[in-house]
Protein backbone atom coordinates (compact mmCIF):
# COMPACT_ATOMS: atom_id res chain seq x y z
CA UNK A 1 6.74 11.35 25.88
CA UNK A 2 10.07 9.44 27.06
CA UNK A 3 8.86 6.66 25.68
CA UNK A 4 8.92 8.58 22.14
CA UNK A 5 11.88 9.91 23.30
CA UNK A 6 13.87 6.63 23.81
CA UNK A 7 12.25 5.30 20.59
CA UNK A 8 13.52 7.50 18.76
CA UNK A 9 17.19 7.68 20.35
CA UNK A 10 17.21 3.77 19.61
CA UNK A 11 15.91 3.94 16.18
CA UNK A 12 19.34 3.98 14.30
CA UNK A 13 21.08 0.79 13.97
CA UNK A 14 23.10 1.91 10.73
CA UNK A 15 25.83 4.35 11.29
CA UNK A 16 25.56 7.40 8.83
CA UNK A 17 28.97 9.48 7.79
CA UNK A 18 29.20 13.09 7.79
CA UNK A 19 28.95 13.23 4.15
CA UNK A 20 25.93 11.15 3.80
CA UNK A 21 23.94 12.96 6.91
CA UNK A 22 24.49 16.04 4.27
CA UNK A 23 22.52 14.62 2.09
CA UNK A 24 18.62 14.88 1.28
CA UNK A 25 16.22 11.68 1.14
CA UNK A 26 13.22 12.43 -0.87
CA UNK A 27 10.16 10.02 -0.39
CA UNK A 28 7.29 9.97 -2.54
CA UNK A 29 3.97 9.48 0.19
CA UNK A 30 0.29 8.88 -0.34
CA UNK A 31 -2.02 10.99 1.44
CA UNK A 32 0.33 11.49 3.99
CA UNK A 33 0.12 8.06 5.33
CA UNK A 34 3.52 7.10 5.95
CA UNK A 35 4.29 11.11 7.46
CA UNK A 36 1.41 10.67 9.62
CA UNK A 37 2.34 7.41 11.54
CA UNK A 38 6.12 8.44 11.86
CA UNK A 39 5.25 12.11 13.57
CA UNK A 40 2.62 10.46 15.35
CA UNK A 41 5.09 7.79 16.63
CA UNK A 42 7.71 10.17 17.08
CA UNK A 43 10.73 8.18 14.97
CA UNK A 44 11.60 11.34 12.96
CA UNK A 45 13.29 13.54 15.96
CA UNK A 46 16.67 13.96 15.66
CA UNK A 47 17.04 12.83 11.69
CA UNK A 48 20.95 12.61 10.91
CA UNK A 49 20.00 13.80 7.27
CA UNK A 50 17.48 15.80 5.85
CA UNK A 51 13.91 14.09 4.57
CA UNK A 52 12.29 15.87 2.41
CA UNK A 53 8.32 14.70 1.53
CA UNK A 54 6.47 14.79 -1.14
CA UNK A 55 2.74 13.80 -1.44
CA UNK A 56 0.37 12.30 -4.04
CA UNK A 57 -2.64 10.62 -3.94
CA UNK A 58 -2.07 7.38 -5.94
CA UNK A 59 0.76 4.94 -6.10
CA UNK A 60 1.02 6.04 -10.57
CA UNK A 61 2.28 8.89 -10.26
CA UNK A 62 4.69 7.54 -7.36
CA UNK A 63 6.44 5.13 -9.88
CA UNK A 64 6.96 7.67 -12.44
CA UNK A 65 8.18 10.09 -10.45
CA UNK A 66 10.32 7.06 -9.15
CA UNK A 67 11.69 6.06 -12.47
CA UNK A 68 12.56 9.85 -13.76
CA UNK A 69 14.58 10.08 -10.10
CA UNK A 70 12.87 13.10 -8.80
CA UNK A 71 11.72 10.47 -5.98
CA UNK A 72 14.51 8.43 -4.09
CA UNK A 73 12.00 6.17 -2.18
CA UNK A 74 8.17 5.73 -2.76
CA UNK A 75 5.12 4.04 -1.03
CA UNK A 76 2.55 2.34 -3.37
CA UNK A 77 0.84 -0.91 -4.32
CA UNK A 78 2.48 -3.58 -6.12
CA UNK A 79 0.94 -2.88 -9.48
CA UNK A 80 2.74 0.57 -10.76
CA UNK A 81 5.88 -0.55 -9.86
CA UNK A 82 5.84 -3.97 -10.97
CA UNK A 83 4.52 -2.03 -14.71
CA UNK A 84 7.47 0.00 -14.78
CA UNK A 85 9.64 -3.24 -14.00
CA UNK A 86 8.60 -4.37 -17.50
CA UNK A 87 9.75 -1.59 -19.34
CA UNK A 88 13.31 -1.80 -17.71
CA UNK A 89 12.78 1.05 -15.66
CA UNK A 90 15.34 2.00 -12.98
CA UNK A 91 13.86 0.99 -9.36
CA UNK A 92 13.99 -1.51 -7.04
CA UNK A 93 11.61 -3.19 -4.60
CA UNK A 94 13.19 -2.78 -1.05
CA UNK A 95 10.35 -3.53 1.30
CA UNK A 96 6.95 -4.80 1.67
CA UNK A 97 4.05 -3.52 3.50
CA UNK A 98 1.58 -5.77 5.03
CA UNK A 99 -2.08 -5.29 6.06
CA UNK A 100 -5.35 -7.22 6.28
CA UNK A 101 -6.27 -8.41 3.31
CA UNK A 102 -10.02 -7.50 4.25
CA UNK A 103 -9.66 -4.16 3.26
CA UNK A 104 -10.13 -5.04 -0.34
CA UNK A 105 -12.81 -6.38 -1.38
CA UNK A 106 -15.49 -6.61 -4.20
CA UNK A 107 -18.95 -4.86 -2.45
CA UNK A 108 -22.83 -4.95 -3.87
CA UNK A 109 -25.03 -1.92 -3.12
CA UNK A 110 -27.20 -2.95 -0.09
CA UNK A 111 -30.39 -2.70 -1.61
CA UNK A 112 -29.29 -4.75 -4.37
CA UNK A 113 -30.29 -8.63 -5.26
CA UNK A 114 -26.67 -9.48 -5.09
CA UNK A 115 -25.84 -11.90 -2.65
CA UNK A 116 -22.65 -14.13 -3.98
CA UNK A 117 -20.35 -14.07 -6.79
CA UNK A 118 -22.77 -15.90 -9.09
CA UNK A 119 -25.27 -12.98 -9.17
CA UNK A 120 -23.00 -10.96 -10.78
CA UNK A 121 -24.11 -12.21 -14.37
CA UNK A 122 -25.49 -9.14 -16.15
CA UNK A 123 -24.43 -6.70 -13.39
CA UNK A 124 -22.57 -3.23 -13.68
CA UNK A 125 -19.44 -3.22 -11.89
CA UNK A 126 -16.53 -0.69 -11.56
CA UNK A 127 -13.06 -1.71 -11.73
CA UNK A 128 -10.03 0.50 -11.89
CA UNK A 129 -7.62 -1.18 -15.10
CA UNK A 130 -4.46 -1.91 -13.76
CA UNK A 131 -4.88 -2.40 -10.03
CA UNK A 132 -6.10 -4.43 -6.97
CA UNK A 133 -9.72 -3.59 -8.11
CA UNK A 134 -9.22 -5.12 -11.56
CA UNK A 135 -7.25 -8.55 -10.59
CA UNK A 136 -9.73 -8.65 -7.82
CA UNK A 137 -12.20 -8.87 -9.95
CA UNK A 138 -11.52 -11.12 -12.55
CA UNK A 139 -10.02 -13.55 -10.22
CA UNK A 140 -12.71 -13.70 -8.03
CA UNK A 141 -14.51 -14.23 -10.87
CA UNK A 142 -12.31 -17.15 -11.89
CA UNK A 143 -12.60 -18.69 -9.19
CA UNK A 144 -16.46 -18.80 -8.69
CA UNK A 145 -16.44 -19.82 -12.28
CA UNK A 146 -17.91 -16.83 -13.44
CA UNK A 147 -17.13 -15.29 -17.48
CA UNK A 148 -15.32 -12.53 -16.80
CA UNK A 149 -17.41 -10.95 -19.36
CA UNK A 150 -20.39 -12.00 -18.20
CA UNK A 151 -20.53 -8.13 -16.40
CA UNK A 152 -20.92 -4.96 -17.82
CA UNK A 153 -17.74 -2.93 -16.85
CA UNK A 154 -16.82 0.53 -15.93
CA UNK A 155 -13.41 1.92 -15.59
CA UNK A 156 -13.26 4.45 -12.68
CA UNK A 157 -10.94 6.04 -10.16
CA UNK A 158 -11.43 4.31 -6.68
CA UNK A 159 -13.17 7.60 -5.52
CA UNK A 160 -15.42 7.70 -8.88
CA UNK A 161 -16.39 4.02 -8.21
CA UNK A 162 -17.63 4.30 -5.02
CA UNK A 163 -19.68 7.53 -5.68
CA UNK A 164 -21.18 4.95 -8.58
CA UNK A 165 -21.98 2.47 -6.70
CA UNK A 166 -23.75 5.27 -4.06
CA UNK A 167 -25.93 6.71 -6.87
CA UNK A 168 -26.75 3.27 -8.44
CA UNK A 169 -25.16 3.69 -11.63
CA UNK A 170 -23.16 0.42 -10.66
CA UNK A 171 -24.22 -2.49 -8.89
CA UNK A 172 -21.00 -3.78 -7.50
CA UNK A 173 -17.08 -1.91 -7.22
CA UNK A 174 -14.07 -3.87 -6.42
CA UNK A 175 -11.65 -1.46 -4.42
CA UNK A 176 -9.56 -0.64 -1.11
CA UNK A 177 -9.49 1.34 1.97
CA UNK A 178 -10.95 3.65 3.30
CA UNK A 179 -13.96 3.16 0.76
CA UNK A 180 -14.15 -0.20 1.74
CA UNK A 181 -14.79 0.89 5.25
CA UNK A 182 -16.78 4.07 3.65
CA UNK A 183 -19.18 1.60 2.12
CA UNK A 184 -19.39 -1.11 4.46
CA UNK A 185 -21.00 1.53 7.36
CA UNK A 186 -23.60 2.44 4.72
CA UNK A 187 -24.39 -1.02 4.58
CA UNK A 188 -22.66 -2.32 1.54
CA UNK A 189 -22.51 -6.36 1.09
CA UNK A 190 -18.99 -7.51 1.20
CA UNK A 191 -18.97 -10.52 -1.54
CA UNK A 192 -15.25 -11.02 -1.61
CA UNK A 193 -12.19 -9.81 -0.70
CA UNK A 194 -8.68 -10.04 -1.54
CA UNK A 195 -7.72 -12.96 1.03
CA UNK A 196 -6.83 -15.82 -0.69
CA UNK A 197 -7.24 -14.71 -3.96
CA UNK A 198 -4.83 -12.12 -4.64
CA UNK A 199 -1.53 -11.12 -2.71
CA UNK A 200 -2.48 -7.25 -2.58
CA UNK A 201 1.07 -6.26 -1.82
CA UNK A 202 2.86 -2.88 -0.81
CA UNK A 203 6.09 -2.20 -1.89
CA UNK A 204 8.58 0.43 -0.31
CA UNK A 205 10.33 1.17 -3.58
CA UNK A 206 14.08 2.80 -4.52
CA UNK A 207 15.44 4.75 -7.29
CA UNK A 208 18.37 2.71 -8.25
CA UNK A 209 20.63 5.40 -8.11
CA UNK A 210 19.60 6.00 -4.30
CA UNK A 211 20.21 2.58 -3.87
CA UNK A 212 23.53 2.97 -4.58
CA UNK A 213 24.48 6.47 -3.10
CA UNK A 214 22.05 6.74 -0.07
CA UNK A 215 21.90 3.42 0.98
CA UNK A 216 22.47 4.38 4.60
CA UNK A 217 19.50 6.70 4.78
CA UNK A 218 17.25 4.20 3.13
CA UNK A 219 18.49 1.39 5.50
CA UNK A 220 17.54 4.47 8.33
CA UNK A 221 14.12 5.51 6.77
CA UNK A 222 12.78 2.13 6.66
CA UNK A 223 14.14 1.17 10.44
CA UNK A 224 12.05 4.46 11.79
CA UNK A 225 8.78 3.35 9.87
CA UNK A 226 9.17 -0.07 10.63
CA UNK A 227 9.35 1.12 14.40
CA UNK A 228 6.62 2.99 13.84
CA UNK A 229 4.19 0.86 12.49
CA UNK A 230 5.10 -1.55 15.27
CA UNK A 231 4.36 1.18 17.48
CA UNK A 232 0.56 1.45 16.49
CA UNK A 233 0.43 -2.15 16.83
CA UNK A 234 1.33 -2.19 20.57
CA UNK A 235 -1.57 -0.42 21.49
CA UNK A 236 -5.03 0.39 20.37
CA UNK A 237 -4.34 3.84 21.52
CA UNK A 238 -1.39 4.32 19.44
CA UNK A 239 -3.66 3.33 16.63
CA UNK A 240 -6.33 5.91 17.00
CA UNK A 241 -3.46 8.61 17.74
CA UNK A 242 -2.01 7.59 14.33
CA UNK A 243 -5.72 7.81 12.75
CA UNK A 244 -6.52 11.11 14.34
CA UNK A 245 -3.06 12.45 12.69
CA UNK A 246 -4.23 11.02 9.45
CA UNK A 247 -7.34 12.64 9.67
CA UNK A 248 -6.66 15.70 10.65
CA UNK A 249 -4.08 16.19 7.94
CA UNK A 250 -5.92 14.95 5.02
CA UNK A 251 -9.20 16.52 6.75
CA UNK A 252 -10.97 12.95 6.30
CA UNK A 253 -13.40 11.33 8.79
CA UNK A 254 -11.92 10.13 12.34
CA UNK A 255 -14.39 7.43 12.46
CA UNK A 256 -13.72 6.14 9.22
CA UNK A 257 -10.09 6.28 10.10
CA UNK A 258 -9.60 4.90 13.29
CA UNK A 259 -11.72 1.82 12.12
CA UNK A 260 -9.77 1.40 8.95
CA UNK A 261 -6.34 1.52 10.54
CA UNK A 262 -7.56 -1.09 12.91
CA UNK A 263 -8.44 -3.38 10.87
CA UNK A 264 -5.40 -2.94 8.72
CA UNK A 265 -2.82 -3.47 11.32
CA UNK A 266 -0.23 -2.27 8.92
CA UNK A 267 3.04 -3.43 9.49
CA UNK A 268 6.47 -3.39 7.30
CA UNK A 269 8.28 -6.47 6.75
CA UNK A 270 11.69 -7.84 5.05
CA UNK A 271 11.65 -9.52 1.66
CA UNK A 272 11.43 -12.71 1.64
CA UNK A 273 11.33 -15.48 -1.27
CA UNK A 274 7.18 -15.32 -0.54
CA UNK A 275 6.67 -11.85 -1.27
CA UNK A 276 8.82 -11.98 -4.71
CA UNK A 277 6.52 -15.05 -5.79
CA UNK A 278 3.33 -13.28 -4.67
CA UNK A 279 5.05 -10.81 -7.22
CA UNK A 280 5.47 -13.31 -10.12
CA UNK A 281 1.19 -13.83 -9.79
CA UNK A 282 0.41 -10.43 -10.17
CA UNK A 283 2.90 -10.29 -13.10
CA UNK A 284 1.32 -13.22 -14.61
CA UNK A 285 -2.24 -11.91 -14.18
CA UNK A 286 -1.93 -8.58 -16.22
CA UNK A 287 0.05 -10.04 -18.18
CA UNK A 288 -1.99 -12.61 -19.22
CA UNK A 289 -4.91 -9.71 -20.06
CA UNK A 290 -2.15 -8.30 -22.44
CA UNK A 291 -1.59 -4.53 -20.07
CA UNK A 292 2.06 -5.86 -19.47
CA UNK A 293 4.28 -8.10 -20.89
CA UNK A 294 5.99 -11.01 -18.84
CA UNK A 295 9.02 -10.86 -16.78
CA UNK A 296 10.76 -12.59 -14.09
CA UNK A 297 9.55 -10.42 -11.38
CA UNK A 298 13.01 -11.58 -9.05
CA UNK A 299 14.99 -8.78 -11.38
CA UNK A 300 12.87 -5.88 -9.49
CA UNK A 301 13.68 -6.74 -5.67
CA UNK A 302 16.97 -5.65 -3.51
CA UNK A 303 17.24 -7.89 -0.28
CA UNK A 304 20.32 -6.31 0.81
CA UNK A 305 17.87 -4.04 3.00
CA UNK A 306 16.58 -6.83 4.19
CA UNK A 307 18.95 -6.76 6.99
CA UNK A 308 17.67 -3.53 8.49
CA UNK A 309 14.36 -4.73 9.18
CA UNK A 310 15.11 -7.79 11.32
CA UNK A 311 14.93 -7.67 15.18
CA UNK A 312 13.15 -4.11 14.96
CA UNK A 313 10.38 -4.38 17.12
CA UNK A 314 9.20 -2.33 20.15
CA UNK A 315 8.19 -3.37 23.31
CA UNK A 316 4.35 -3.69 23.84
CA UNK A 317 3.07 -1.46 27.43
C-alpha cells in the first residue's frame, strides 16, 4: 500500500490552478478498462479536479459523443476517430495506446479444413465494416494474394461474430480481444494476425475545446494512466490484480482476463512521427474501399501532450 501511496503522491508533474482543479474532466471509457487499471494501480487518490466517467462498450459511440463535446477525453481504436477526422469534426489525437499486436487476428473454427490464408476461397467469414476486423481482413488477404471477394462476407458485431463462428454459420472471423483469447482456448486456428500487416492503433482522444481549456487535467489524466499501465507491467502480479478488477466489474471471466491482459502488455506512449504515419495507412485503406474520403491524417494529432508522457515510468520491485 505505500507503494500506491507514493505513486500516487508522485504522479503530478503539471501544476493545476485553483480554478482549473474546479473543474470536471469527463472521459469516455470502454468496458471500464481504463477505470479498472487506474483504481487497481491506485493513481486516482488525491485527484486535484473532479473526473467524472462515463462507459460504453465500443470506441463509435466514443467519437460521437467526442465530437458533440459531451466527452472531453475518450479511449478507442484508431478507426472512429480517424472517420470523424474526415468530416472536420472537432477532436484531436493526444495519445497512443500500445499492445501486442497478437491480439487481433483472423481465426478458422477448429474443426474446419482451414489451415492458411489460401483456404479461404469460398469460405464464410465475419468482418465488422469499418474496423480492425475489416482492414485485417482484406489486407491479409492482399497480401497472400487472395481476391478479396473470393469469400462470402458477413457483417457482425465482434460479439455476433464470434458466436458465428461457434455455431458454424461462419468459417473464419477477423476480430480482437478478449474473443481472440475466447476462441483460441476453444481451440480456434489463429491464421493471421494484425502484426505486420496493419498498425491496430489506440488513440487517447480530446475534444478540442478541452484541449484548449483543460489542458492541465488532460496533461494530469494521461500522466496517472501512463503510470498505471507501467505499473501492471512491473509485475505479473500487478497484471492479474488489474484483470481481476476488470473482471469483477464487467462480471467477465478471470481466466480469460488475466491471460488477455498478459499478452497485451498495454502500455501508453507519446506521439511520435510513426504513429501519425501508421495513421495515414489506415486512412488510405478505407479510403481506398470508398467508407471515407482521404485526408492528411497529420491535421488530427496534438503533440503538445507529448511532453507529459516522457520520463514517466515506475520502478520495477
Amino acid at each position: 500500500m505505500r507503494y500506491l501511496k507514493q505513486l500516487a503522491a508522485g504522479v503530478l508533474a503539471t501544476s493545476i490552478s485553483l480554478a482549473a482543479a474546479a473543474q470536471t474532466l469527463v472521459v469516455g471509457d470502454q468496458s471500464y478498462n481504463a477505470r479498472a487499471v487506474m483504481e487497481a494501480a491506485g493513481v486516482l487518490d488525491d485527484l486535484p479536479y473532479t473526473l467524472e466517467w462515463k462507459q460504453f462498450t465500443a470506441g463509435s459511440p466514443v467519437a460521437e459523443a467526442l465530437n458533440v463535446g459531451s466527452l472531453d477525453l475518450g479511449l478507442l481504436g484508431d478507426a472512429p476517430p480517424l472517420f470523424l477526422g474526415a468530416l472536420g469534426a472537432p477532436i484531436k489525437v493526444v495519445a497512443v495506446s500500445r499492445q501486442n499486436l497478437e491480439g487481433v487476428a483472423i481465426l478458422a473454427r477448429k474443426d474446419s479444413d482451414i489451415h492458411s490464408l489460401a483456404d479461404l476461397k469460398g469460405k464464410r467469414a465475419a468482418i465488422w465494416k469499418g474496423s480492425w476486423s475489416q482492414q485485417l481482413l482484406f489486407s491479409a488477404l492482399d497480401k497472400a494474394g487472395v481476391p478479396r471477394d473470393a469469400l462470402e462476407l458477413r457483417y457482425l458485431s465482434a460479439l455476433d461474430a464470434s458466436h458465428a463462428l461457434d455455431g458454424g454459420s461462419v468459417d473464419v472471423i477477423a476480430t480482437w480481444e478478449p474473443y481472440v483469447t475466447q476462441q483460441e482456448r476453444q481451440g480456434a486456428r489463429v491464421l493471421a494476425t494484425a502484426e505486420g500487416i496493419i498498425p491496430a492503433q489506440s488513440f487517447v482522444v480530446a475534444n478540442a475545446k478541452a484541449v484548449q481549456d483543460k489542458r492541465a487535467q488532460i496533461a494530469d489524466f494521461l500522466q496517472r494512466l501512463k503510470k498505471a499501465r507501467q505499473w501492471t507491467l512491473s509485475d505479473p502480479a500487478h497484471t492479474e490484480a488489474y484483470a481481476d478488477a476488470w473482471a469483477k466489474r464487467t462480471r467477465a471471466d478471470g481466466d480469460i482476463a488475466r491471460a488477455w491482459f498478459a499478452r497485451a502488455r498495454t502500455d501508453l506512449a507519446p506521439l511520435n512521427a510513426q504513429v501519425i504515419t501508421d495513421a495515414q495507412k489506415t486512412v488510405d485503406f478505407f479510403a481506398g474501399i470508398g467508407l471515407i474520403k482521404g485526408y492528411p491524417a497529420a491535421s488530427l494529432f496534438d503533440t503538445s501532450f507529448s511532453a507529459a508522457l516522457q520520463d514517466s515510468t515506475v520502478t520495477q520491485h
